[in-house]
N, C-alpha and C. Protein backbone atom coordinates (compact mmCIF):
# COMPACT_ATOMS: atom_id res chain seq x y z
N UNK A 1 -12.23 49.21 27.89
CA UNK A 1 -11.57 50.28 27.18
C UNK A 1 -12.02 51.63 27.72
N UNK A 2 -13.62 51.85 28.03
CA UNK A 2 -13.72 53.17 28.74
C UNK A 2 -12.94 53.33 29.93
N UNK A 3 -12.88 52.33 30.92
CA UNK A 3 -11.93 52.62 32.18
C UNK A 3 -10.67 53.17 31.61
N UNK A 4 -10.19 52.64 30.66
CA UNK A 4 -8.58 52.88 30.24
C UNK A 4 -8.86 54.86 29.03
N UNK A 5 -9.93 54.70 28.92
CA UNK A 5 -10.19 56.17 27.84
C UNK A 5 -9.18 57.23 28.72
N UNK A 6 -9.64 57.28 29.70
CA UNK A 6 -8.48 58.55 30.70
C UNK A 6 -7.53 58.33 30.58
N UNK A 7 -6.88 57.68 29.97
CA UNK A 7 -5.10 57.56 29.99
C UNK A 7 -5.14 57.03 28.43
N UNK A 8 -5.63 56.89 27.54
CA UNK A 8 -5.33 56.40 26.18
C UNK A 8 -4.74 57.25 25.22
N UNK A 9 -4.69 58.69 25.57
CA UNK A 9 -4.32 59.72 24.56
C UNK A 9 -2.99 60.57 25.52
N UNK A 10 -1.66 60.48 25.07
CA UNK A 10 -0.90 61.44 25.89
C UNK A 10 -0.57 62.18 24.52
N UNK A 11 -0.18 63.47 25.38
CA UNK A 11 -0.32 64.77 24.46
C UNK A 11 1.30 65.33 25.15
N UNK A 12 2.21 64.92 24.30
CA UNK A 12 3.60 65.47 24.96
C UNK A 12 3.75 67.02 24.96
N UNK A 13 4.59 67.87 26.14
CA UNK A 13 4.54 69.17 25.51
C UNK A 13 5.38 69.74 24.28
N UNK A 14 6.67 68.99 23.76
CA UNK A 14 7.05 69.18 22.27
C UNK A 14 6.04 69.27 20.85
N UNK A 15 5.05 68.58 21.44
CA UNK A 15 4.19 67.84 20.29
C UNK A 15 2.55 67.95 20.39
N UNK A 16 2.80 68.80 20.85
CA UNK A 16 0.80 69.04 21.28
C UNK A 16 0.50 69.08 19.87
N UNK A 17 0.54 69.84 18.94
CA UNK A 17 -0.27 70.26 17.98
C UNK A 17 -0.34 68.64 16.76
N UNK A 18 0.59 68.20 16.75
CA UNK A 18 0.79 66.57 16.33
C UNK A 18 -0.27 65.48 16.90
N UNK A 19 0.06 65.75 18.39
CA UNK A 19 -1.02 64.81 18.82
C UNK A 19 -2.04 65.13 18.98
N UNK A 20 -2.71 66.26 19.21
CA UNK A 20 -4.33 66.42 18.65
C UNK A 20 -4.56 66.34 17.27
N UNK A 21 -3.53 66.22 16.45
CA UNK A 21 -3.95 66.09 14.71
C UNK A 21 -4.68 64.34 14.72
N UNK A 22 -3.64 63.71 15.69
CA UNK A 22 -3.89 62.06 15.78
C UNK A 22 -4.98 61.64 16.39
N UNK A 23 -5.18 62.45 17.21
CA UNK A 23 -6.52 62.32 18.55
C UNK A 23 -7.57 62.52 17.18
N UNK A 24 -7.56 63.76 16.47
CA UNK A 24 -8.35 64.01 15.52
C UNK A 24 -8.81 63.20 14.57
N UNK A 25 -7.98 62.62 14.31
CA UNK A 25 -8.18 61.63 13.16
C UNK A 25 -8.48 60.61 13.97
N UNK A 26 -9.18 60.05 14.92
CA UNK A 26 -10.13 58.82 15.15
C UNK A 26 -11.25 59.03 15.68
N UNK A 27 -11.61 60.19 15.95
CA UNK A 27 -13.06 60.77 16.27
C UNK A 27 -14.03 60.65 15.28
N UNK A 28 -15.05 60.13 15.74
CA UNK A 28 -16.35 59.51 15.08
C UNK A 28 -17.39 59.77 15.33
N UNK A 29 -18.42 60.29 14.49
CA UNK A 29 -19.54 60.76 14.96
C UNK A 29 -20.26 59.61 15.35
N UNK A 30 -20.98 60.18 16.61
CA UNK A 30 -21.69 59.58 17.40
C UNK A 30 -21.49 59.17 19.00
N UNK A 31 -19.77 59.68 18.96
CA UNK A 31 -19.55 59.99 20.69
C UNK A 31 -18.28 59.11 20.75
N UNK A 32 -17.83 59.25 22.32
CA UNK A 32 -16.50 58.51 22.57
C UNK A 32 -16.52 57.24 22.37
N UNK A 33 -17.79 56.46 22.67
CA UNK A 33 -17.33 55.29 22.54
C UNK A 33 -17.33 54.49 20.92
N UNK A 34 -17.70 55.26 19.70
CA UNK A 34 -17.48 55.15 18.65
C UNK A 34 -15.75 56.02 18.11
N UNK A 35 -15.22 56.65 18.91
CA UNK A 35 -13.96 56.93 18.68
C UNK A 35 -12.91 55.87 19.18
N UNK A 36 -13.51 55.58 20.30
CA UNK A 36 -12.21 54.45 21.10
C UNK A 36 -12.81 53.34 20.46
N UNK A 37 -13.76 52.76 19.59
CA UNK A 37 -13.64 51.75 18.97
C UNK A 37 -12.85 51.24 18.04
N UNK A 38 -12.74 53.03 16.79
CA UNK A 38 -12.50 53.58 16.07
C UNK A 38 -10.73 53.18 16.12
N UNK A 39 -10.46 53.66 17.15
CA UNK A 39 -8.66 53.59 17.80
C UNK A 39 -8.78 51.91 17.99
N UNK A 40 -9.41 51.14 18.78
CA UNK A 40 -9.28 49.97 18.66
C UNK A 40 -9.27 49.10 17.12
N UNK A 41 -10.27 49.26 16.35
CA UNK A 41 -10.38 48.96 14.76
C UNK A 41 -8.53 49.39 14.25
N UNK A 42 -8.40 50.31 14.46
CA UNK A 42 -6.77 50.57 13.76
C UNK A 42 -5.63 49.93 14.59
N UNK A 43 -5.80 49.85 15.36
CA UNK A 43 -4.69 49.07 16.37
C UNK A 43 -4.69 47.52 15.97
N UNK A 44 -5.98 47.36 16.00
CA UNK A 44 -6.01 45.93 15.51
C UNK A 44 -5.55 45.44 14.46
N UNK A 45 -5.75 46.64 13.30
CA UNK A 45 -5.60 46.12 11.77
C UNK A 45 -3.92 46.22 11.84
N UNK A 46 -3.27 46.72 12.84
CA UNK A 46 -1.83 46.46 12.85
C UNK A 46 -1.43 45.41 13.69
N UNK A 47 -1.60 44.79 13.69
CA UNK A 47 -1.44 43.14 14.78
C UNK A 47 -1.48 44.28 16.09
N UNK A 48 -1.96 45.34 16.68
CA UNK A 48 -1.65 45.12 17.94
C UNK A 48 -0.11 45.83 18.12
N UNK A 49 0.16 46.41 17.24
CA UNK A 49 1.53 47.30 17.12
C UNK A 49 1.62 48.26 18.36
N UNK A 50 2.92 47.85 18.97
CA UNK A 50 3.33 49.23 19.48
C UNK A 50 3.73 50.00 18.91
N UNK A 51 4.50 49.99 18.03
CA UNK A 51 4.78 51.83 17.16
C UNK A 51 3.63 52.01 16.69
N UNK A 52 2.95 51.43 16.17
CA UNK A 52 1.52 52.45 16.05
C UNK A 52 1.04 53.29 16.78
N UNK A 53 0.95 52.68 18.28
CA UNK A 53 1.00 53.97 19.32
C UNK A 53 1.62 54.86 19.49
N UNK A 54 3.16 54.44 19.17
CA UNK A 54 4.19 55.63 19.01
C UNK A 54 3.87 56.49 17.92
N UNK A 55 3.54 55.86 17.36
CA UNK A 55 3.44 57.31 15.94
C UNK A 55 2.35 57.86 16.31
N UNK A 56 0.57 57.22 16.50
CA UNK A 56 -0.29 57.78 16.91
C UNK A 56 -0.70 58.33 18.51
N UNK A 57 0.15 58.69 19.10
CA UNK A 57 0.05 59.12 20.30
C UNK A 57 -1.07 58.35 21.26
N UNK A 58 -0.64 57.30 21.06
CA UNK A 58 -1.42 56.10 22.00
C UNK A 58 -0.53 55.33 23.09
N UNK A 59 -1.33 55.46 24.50
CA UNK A 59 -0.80 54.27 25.47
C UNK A 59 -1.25 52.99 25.15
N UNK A 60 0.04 52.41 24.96
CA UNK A 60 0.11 50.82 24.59
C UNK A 60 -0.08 50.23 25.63
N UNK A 61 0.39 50.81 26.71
CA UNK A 61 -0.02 49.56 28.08
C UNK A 61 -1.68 49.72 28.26
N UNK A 62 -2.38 50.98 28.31
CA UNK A 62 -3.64 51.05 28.31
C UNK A 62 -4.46 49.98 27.13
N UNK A 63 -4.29 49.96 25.99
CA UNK A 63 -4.35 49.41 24.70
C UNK A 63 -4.27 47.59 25.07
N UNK A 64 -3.33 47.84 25.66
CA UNK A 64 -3.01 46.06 25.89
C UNK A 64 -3.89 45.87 26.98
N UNK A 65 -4.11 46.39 28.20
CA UNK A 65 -5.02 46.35 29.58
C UNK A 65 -6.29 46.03 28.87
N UNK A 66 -6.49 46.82 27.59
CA UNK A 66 -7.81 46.67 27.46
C UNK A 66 -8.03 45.34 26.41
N UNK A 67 -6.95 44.71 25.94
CA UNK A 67 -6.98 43.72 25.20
C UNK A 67 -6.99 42.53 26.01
N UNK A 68 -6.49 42.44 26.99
CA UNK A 68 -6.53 41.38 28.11
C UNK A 68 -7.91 41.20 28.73
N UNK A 69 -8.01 42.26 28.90
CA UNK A 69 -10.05 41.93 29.55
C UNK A 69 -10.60 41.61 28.34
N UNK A 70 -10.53 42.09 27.18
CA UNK A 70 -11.48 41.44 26.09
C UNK A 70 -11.12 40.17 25.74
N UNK A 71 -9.89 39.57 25.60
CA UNK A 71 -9.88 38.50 25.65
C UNK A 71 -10.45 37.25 26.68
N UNK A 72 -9.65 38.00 27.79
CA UNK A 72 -10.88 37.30 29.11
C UNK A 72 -12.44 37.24 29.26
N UNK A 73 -12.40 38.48 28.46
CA UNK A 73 -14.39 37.95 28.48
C UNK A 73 -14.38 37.01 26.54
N UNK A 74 -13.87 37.14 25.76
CA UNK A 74 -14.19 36.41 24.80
C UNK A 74 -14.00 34.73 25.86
N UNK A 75 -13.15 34.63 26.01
CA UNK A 75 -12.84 33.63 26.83
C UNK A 75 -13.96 32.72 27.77
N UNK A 76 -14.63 34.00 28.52
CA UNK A 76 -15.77 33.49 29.48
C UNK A 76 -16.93 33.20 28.73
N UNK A 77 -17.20 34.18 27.09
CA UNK A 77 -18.65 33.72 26.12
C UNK A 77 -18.54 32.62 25.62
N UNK A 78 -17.04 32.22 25.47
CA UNK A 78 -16.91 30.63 24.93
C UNK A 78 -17.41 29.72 25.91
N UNK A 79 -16.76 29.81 27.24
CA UNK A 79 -17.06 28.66 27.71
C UNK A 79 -18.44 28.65 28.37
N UNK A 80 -19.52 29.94 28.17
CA UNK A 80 -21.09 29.74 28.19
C UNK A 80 -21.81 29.83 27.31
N UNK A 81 -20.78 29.42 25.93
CA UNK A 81 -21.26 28.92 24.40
C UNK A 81 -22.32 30.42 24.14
N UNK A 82 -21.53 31.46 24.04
CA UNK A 82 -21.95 32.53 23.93
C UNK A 82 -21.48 33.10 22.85
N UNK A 83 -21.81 33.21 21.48
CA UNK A 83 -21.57 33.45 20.15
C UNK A 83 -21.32 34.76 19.86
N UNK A 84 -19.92 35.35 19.57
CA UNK A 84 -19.75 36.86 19.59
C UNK A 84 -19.20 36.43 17.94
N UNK A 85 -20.35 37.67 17.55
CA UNK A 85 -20.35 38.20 16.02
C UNK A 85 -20.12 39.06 16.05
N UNK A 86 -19.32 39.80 14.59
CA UNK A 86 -18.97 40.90 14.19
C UNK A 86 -20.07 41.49 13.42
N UNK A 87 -20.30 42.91 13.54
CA UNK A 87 -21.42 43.25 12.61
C UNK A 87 -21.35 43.55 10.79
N UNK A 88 -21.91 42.33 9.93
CA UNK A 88 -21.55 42.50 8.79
C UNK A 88 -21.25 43.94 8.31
N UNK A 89 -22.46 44.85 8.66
CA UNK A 89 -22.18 46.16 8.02
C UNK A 89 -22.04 47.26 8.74
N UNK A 90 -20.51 47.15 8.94
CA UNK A 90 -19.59 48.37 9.76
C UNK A 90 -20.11 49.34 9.53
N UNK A 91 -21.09 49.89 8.61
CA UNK A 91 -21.81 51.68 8.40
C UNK A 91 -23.38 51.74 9.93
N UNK A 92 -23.42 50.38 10.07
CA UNK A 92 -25.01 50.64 10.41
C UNK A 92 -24.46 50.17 11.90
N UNK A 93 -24.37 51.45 12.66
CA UNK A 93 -23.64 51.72 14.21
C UNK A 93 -24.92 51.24 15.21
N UNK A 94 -26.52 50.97 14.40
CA UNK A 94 -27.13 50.48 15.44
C UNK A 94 -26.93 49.40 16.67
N UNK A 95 -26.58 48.48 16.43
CA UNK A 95 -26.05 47.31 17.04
C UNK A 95 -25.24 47.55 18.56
N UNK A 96 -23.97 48.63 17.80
CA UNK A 96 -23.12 49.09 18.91
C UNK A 96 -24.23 50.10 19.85
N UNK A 97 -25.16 51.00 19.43
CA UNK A 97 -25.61 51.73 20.10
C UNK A 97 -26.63 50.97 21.43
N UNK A 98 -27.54 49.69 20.50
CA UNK A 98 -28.12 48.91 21.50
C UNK A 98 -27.37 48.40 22.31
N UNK A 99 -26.15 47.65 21.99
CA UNK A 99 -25.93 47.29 23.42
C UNK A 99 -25.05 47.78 24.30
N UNK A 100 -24.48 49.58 23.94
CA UNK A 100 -24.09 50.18 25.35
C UNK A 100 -25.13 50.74 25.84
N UNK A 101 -26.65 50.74 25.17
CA UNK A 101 -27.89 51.54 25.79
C UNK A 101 -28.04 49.98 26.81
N UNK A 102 -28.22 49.00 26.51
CA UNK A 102 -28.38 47.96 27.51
C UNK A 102 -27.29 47.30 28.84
N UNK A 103 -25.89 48.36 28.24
CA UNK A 103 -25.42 47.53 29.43
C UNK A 103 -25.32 49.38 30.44
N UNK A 104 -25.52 50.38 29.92
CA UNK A 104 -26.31 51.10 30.69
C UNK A 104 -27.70 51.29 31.48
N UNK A 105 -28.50 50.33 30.91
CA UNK A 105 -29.42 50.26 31.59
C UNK A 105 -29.78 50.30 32.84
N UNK A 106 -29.07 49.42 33.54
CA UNK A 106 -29.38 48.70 34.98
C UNK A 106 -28.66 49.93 35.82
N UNK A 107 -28.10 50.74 35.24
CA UNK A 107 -27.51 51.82 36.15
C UNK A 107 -28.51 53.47 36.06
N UNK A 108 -29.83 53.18 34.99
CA UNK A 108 -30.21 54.39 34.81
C UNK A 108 -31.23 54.88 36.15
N UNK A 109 -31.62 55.57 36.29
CA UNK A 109 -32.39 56.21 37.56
C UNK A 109 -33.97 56.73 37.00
N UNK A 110 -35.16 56.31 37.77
CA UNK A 110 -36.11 56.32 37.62
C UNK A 110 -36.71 58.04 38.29
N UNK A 111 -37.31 58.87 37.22
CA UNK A 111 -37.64 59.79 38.38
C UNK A 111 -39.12 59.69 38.35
């Protein structure tokens, strides 16, 4: 979904002030990748709607790109009996924070 973040929000020129109201309303404290979760959580709770994108100024092909790799990796944790849980309590963002601090890791630089 971060690869796809650069293209997930179009901002038409009829409608700028509309679609930053929408952009607005999924921003989450604690940074982008708690906003594009944020946009994923609502997309979802609509099966996966394309007019949802239409109304919320979302690329659906980006949206779907990024639903295809997650499925493909749910796909690959199954078949290395790799147990993906949801976190009971959606308030306590620790969880999400550990593991983009860990899959950043291996890319951080030692000075």
């Amino acid at each position: 979904m971060l690869q796809e973040s650069g293209s997930l929000f179009y901002r038409p020129k009829d409608k700028k002030l509309h679609a930053d109201q929408a952009r607005q309303n999924f921003v989450r404290p604690g940074g982008d990748h708690f906003t594009l979760l944020n946009v994923w959580e609502q997309w979802a709770e609509t099966n996966y709607s394309q007019q949802f994108c239409y109304e919320q100024f979302l690329q659906f092909k980006s949206l779907s790109r990024a639903r295809d790799i997650r499925d493909q990796l749910a796909g690959l944790c199954e078949r290395v009996e790799v147990v993906i849980e949801s976190n009971p309590n959606s308030n306590d963002v620790t969880p999400v924070q550990k593991a983009i601090t860990s899959g950043y890791f291996y890319n951080a630089v030692s000075l």
